[in-house]
N, C-alpha and C. Protein backbone atom coordinates (compact mmCIF):
# COMPACT_ATOMS: atom_id res chain seq x y z
N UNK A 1 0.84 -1.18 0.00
CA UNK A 1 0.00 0.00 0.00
C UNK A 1 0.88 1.24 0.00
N UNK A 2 0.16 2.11 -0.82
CA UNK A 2 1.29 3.98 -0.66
C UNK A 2 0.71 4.26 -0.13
N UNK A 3 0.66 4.19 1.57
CA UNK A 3 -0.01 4.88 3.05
C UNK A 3 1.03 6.30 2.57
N UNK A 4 2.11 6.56 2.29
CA UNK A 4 3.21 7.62 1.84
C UNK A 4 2.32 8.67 1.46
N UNK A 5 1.80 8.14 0.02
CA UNK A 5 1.46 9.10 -0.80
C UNK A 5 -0.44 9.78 -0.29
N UNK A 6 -0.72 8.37 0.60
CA UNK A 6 -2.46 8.47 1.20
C UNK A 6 -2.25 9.67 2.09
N UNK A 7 -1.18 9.59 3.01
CA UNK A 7 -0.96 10.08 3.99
C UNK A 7 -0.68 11.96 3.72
N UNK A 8 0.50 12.06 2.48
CA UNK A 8 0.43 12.76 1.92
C UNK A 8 -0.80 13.83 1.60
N UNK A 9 -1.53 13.04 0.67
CA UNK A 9 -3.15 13.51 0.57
C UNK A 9 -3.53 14.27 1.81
N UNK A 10 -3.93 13.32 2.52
CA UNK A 10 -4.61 13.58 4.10
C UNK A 10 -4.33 15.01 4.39
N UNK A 11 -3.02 15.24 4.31
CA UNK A 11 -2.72 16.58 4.91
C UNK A 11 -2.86 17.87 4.15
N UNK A 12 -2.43 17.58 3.18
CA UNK A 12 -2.77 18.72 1.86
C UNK A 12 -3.93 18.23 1.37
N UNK A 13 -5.09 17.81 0.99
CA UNK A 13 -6.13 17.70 0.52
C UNK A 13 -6.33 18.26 -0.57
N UNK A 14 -6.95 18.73 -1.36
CA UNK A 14 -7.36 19.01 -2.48
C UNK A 14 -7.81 17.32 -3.34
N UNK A 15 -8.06 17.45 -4.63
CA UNK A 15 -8.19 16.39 -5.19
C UNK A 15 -7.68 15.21 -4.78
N UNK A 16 -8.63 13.97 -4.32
CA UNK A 16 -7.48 12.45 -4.25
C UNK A 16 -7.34 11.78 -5.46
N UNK A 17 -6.11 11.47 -5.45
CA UNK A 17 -5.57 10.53 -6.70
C UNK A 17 -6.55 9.39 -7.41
N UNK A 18 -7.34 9.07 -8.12
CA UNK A 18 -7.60 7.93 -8.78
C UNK A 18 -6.97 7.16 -8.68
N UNK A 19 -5.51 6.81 -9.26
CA UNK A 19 -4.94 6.13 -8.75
C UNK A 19 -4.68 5.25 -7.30
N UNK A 20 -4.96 6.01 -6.01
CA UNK A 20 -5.16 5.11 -4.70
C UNK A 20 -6.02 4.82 -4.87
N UNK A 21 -7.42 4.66 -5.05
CA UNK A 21 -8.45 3.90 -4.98
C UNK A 21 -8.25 2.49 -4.52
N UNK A 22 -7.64 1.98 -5.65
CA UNK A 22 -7.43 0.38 -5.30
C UNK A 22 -6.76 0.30 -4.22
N UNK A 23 -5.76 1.03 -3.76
CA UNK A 23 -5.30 0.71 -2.27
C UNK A 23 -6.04 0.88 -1.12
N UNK A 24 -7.53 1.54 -1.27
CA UNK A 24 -8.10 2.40 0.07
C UNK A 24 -9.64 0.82 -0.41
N UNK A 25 -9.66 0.30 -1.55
CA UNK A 25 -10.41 -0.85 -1.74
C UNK A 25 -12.04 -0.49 -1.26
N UNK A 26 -12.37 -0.27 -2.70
CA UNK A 26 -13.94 0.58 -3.11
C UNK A 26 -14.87 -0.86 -2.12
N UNK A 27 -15.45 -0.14 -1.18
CA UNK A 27 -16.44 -1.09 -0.99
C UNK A 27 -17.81 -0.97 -0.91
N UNK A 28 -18.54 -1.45 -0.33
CA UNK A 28 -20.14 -1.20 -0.58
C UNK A 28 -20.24 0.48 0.13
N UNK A 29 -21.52 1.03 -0.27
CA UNK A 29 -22.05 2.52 0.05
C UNK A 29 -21.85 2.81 1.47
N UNK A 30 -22.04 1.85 2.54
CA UNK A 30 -21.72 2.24 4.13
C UNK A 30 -20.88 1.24 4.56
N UNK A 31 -19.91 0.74 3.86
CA UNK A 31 -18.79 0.14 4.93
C UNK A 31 -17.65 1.16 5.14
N UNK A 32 -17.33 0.86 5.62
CA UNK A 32 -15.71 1.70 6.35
C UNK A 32 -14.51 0.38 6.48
N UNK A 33 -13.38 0.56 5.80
CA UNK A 33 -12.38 0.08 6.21
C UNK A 33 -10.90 0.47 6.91
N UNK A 34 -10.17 0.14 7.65
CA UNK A 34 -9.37 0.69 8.31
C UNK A 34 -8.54 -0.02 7.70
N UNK A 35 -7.61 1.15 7.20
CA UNK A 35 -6.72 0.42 5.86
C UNK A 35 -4.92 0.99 6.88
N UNK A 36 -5.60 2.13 7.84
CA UNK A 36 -4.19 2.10 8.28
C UNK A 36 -4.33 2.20 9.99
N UNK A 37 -3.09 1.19 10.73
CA UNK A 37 -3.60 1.17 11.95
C UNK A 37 -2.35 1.20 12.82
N UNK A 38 -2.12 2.46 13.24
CA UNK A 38 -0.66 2.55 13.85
C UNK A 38 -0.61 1.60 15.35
N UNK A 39 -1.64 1.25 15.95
CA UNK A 39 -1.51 0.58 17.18
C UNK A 39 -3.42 0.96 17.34
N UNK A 40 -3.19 0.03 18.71
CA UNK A 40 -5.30 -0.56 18.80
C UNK A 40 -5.65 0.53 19.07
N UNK A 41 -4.91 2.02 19.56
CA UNK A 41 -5.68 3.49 19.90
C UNK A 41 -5.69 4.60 18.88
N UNK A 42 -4.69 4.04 17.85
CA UNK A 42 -4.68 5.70 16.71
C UNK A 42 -4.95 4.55 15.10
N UNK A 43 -6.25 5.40 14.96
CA UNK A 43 -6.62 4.33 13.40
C UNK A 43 -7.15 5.64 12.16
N UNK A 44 -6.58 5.01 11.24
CA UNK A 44 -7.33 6.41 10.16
C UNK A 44 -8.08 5.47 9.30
N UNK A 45 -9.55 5.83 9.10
CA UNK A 45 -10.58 5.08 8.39
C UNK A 45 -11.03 5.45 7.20
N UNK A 46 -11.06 4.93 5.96
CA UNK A 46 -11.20 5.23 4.74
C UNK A 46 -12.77 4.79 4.22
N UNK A 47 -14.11 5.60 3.60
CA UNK A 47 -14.92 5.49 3.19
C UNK A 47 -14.64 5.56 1.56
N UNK A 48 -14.65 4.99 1.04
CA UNK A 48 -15.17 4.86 -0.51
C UNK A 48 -15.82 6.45 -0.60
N UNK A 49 -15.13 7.43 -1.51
CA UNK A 49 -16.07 8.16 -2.19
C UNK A 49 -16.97 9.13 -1.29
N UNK A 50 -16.25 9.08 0.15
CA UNK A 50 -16.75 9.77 1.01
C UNK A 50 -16.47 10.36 2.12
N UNK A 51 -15.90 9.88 3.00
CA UNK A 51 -15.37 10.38 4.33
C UNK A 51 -13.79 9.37 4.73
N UNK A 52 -12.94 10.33 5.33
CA UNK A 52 -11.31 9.84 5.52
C UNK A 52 -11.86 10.82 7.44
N UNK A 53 -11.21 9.62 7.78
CA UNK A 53 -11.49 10.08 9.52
C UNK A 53 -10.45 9.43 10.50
N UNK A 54 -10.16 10.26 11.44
CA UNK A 54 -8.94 9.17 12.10
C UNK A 54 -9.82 9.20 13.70
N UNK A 55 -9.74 8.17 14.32
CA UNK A 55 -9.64 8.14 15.90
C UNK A 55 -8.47 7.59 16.85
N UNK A 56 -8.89 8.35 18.18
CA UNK A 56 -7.84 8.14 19.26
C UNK A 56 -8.72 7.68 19.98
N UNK A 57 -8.71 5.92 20.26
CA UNK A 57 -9.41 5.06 21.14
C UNK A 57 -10.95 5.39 20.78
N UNK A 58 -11.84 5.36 21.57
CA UNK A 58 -13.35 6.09 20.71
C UNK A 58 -13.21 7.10 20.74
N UNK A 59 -13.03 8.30 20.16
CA UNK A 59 -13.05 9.47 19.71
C UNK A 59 -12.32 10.12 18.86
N UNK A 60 -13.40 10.75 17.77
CA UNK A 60 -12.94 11.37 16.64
C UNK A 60 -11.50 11.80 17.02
N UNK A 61 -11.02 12.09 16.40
CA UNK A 61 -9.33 12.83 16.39
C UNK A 61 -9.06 13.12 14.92
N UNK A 62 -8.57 14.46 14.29
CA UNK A 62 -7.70 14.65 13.48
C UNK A 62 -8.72 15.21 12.46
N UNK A 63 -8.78 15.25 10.94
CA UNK A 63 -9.38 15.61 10.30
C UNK A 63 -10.21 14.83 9.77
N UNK A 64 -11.40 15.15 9.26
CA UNK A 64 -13.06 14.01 9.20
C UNK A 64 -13.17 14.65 7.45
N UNK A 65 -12.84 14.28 6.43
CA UNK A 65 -12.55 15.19 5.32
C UNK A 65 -14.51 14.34 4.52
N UNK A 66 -14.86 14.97 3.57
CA UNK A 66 -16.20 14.49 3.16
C UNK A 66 -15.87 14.77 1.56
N UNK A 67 -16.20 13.84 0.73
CA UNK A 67 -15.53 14.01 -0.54
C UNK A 67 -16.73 13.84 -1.88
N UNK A 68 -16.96 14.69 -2.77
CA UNK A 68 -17.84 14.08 -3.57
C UNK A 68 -17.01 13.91 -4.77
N UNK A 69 -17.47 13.24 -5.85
CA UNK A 69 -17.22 12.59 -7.43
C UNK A 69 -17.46 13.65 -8.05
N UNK A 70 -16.50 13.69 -9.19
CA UNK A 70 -16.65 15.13 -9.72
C UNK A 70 -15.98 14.82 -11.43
N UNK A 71 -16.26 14.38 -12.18
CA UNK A 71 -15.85 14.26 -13.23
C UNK A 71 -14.93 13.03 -13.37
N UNK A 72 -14.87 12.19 -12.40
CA UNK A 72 -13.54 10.96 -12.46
C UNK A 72 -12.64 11.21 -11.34
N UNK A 73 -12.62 12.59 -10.33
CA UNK A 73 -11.98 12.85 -9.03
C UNK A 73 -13.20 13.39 -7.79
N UNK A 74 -12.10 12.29 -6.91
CA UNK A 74 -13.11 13.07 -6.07
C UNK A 74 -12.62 14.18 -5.04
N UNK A 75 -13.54 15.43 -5.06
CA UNK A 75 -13.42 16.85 -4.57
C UNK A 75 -13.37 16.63 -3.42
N UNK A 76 -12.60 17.35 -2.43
CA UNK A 76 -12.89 17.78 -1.08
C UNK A 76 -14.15 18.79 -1.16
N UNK A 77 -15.17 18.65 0.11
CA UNK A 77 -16.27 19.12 0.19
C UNK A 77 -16.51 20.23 1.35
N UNK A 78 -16.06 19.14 2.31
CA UNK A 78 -15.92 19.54 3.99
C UNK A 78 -14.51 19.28 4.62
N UNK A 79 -14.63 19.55 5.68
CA UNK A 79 -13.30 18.94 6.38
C UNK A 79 -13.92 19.06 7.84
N UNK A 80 -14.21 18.71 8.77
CA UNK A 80 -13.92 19.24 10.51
C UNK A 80 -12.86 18.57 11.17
N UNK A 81 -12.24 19.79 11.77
CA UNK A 81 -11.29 19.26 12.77
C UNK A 81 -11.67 18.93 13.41
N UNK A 82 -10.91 17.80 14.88
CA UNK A 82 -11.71 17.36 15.74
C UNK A 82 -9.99 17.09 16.85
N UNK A 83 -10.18 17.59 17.96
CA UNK A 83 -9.39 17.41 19.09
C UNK A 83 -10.34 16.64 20.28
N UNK A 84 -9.42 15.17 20.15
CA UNK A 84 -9.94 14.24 21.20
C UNK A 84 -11.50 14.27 21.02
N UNK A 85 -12.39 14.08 19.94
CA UNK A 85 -13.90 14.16 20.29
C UNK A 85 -14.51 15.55 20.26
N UNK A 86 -13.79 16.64 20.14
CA UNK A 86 -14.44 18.26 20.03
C UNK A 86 -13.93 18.38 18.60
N UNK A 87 -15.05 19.35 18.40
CA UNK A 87 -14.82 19.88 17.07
C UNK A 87 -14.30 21.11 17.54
N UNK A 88 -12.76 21.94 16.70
CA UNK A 88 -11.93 22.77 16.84
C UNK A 88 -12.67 23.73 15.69
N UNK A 89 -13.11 23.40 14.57
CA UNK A 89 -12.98 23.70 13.06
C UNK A 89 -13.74 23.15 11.90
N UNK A 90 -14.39 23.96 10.75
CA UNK A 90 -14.74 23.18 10.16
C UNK A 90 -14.73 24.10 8.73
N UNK A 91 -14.92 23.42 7.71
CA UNK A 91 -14.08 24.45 6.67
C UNK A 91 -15.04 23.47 5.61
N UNK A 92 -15.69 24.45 4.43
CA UNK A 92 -16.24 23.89 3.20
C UNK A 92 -15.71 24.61 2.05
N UNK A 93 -16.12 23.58 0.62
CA UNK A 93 -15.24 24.34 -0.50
C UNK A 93 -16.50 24.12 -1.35
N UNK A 94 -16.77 24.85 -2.20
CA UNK A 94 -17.83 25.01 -3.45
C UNK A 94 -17.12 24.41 -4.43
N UNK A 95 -17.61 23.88 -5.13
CA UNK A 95 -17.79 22.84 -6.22
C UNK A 95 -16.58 23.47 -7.24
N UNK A 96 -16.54 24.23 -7.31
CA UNK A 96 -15.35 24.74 -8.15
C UNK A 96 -13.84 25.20 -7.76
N UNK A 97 -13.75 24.78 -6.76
CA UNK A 97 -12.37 24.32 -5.33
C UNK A 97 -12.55 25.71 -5.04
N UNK A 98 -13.28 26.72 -4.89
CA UNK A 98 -13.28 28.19 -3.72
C UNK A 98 -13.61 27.79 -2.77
N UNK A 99 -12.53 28.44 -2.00
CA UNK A 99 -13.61 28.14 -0.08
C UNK A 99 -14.81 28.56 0.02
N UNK A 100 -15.52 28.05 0.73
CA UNK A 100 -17.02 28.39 1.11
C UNK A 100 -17.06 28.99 2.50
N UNK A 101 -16.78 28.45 3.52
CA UNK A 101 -16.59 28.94 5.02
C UNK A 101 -15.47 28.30 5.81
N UNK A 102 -14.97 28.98 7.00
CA UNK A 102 -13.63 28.16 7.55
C UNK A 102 -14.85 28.52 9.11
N UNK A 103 -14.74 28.02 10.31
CA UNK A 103 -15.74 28.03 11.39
C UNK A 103 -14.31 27.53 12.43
N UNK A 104 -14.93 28.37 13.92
CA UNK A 104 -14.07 27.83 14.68
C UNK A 104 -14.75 27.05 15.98
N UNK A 105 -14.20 26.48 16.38
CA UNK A 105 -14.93 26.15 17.96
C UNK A 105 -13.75 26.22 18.92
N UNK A 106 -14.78 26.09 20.44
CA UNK A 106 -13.62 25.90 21.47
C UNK A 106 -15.11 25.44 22.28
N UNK A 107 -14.47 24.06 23.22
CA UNK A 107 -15.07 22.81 24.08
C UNK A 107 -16.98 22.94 23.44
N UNK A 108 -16.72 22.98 21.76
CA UNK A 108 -18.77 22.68 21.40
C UNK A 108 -19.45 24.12 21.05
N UNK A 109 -18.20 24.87 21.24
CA UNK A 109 -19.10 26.71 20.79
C UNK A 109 -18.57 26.92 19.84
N UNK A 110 -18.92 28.13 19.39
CA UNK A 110 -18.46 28.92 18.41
C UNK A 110 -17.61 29.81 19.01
N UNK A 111 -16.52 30.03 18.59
CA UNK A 111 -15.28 30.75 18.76
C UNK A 111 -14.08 31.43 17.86
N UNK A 112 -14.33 32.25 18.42
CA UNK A 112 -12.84 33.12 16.87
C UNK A 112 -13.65 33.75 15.87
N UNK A 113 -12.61 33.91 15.02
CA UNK A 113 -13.42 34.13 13.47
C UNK A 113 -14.04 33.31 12.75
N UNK A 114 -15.10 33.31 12.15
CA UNK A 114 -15.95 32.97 11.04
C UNK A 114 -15.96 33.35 9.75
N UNK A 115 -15.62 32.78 9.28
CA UNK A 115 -15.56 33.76 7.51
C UNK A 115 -16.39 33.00 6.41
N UNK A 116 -16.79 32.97 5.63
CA UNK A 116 -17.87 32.50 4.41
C UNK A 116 -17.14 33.55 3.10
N UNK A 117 -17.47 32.54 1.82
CA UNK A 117 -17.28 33.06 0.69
C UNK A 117 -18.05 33.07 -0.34
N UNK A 118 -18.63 33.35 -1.21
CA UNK A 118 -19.34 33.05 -2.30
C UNK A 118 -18.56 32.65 -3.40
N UNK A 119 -19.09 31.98 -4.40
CA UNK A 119 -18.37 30.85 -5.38
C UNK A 119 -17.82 31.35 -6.28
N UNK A 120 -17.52 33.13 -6.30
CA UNK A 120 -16.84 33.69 -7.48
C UNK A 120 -15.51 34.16 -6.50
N UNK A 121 -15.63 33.58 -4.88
CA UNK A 121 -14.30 34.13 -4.35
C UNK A 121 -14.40 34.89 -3.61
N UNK A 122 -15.50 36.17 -3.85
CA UNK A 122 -15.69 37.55 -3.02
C UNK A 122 -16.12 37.02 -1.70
N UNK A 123 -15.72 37.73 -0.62
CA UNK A 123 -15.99 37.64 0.83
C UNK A 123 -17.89 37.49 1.16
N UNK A 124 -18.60 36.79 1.71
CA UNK A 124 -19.73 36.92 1.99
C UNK A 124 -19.89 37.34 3.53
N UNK A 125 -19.09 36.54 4.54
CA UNK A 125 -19.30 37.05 5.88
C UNK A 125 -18.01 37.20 6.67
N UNK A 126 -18.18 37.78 7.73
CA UNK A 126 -17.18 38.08 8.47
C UNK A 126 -17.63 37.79 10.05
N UNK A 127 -17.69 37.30 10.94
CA UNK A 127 -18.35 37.16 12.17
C UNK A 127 -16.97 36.41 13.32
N UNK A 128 -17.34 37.65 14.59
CA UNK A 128 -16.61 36.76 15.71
C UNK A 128 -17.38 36.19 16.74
N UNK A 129 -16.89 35.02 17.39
CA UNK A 129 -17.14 34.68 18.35
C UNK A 129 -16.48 34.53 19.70
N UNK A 130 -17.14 34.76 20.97
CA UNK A 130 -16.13 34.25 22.36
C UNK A 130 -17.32 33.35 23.02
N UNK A 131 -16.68 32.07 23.05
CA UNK A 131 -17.43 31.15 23.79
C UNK A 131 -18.84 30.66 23.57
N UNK A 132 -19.02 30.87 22.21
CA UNK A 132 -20.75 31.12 21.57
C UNK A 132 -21.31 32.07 21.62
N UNK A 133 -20.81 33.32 22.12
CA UNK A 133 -21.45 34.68 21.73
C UNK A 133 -21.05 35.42 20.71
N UNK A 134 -21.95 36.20 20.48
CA UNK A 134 -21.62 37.14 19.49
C UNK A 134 -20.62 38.07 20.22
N UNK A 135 -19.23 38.46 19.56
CA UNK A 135 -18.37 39.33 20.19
C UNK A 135 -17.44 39.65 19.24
N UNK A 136 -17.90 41.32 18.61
CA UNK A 136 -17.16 41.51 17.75
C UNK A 136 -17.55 41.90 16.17
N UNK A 137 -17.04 42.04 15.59
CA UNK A 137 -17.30 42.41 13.87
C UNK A 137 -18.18 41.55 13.43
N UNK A 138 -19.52 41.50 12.97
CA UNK A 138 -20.30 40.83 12.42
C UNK A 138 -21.05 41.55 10.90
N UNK A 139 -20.16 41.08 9.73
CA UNK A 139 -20.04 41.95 8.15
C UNK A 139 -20.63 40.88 7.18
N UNK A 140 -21.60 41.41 6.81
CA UNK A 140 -21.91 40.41 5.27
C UNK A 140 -21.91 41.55 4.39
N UNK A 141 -21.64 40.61 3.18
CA UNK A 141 -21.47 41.10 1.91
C UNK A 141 -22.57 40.68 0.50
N UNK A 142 -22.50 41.34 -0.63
CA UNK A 142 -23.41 40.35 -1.46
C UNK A 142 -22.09 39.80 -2.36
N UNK A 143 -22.75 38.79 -2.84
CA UNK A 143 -22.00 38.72 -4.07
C UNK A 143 -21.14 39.11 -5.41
N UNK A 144 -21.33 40.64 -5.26
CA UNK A 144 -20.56 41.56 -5.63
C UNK A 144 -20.05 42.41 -5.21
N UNK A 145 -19.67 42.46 -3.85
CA UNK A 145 -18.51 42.69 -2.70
C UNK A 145 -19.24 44.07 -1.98
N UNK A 146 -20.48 44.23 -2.21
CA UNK A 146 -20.68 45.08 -1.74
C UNK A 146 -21.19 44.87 0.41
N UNK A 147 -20.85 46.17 0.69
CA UNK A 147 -21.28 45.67 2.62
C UNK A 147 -22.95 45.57 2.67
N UNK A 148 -23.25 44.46 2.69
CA UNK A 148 -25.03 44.50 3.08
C UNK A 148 -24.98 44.55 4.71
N UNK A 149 -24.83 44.34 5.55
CA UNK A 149 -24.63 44.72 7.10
C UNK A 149 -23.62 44.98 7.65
N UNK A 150 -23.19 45.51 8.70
CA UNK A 150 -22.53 45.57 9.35
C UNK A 150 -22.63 45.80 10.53
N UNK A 151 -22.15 45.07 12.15
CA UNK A 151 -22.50 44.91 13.45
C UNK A 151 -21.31 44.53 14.30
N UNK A 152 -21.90 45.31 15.18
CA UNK A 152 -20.65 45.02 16.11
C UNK A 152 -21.79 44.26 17.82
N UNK A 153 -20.96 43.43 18.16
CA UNK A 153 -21.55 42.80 19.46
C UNK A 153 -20.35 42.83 20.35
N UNK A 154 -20.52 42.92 21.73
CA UNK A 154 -19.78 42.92 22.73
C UNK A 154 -20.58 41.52 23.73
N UNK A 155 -19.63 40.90 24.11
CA UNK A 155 -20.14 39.54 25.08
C UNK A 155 -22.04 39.14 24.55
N UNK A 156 -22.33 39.34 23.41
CA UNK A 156 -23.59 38.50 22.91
C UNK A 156 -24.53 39.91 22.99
N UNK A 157 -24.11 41.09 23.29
CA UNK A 157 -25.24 42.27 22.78
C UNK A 157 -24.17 43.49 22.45
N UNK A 158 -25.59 43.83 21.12
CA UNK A 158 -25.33 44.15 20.02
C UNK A 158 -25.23 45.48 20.53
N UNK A 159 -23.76 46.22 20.04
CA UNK A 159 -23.54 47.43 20.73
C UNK A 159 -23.52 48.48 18.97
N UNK A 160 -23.62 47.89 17.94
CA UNK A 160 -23.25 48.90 16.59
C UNK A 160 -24.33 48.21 16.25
């Protein structure tokens, strides 16, 4: 098996090779195989045509990537990060490889910056968070870059 070149993938993402297929071994619509297994607590699990996920003992760990078919490759769609079972992050791409949104968390909230894009590239949102509140610059845009709102929140009320 090129776990090398899988592994590779994993981290840079974009398009997966056609070529690995046969090593990651197409199977029915909901099986999962664990094609790589560093020891009985750290495993990275390969879906056919769909989801690449790793765990640490039961819980998610590492990146959960979601993939659709796209002309003979298949696209990265989604991605969420995941620390020990929390989601850190989660990031989508529009059909034509532009980012769509990058999202943050901290222990199940929303946290940090938020950003969204529309599929020609231009910025759609801008939003912060502390701890699941609103805190901070909250900016949408249209699709032709113009500002349709703009807000400001301090600890979850809206001070602009």
């Amino acid at each position: 098996m090129r776990t090398k070149e899988i592994n590779k993938w994993l981290k840079e993402g974009g398009e997966f090779p056609i070529s690995l297929l046969s090593e990651v071994e197409l199977l029915k619509e909901n099986d999962i195989k664990i094609v790589k297994e560093d020891s009985d607590y750290y495993m990275t699990h390969y879906h056919p045509h769909r989801v690449v996920y790793q765990t640490v003992g039961e819980k998610l760990h590492g990146e959960h990537n979601f993939y659709s078919r796209k002309e003979g490759t298949l696209m990265l769609q989604e991605r969420t990060s995941y620390l020990h079972g929390e989601v850190v992050k989660t990031e989508g791409w529009w059909d034509n490889g532009q980012k769509r949104y990058e999202q943050h968390y901290l222990h199940g909230k929303e946290h940090g910056k938020w950003e969204g894009w529309w599929d020609n590239g231009q910025k759609a949102c801008e939003q912060h968070f502390l701890h699941g509140m609103r805190h901070g610059v909250f900016k949408e845009w249209d699709d032709n870059g113009s500002l349709a709102e703009d807000e400001e929140y301090l600890y979850g009320n809206r001070i602009k």
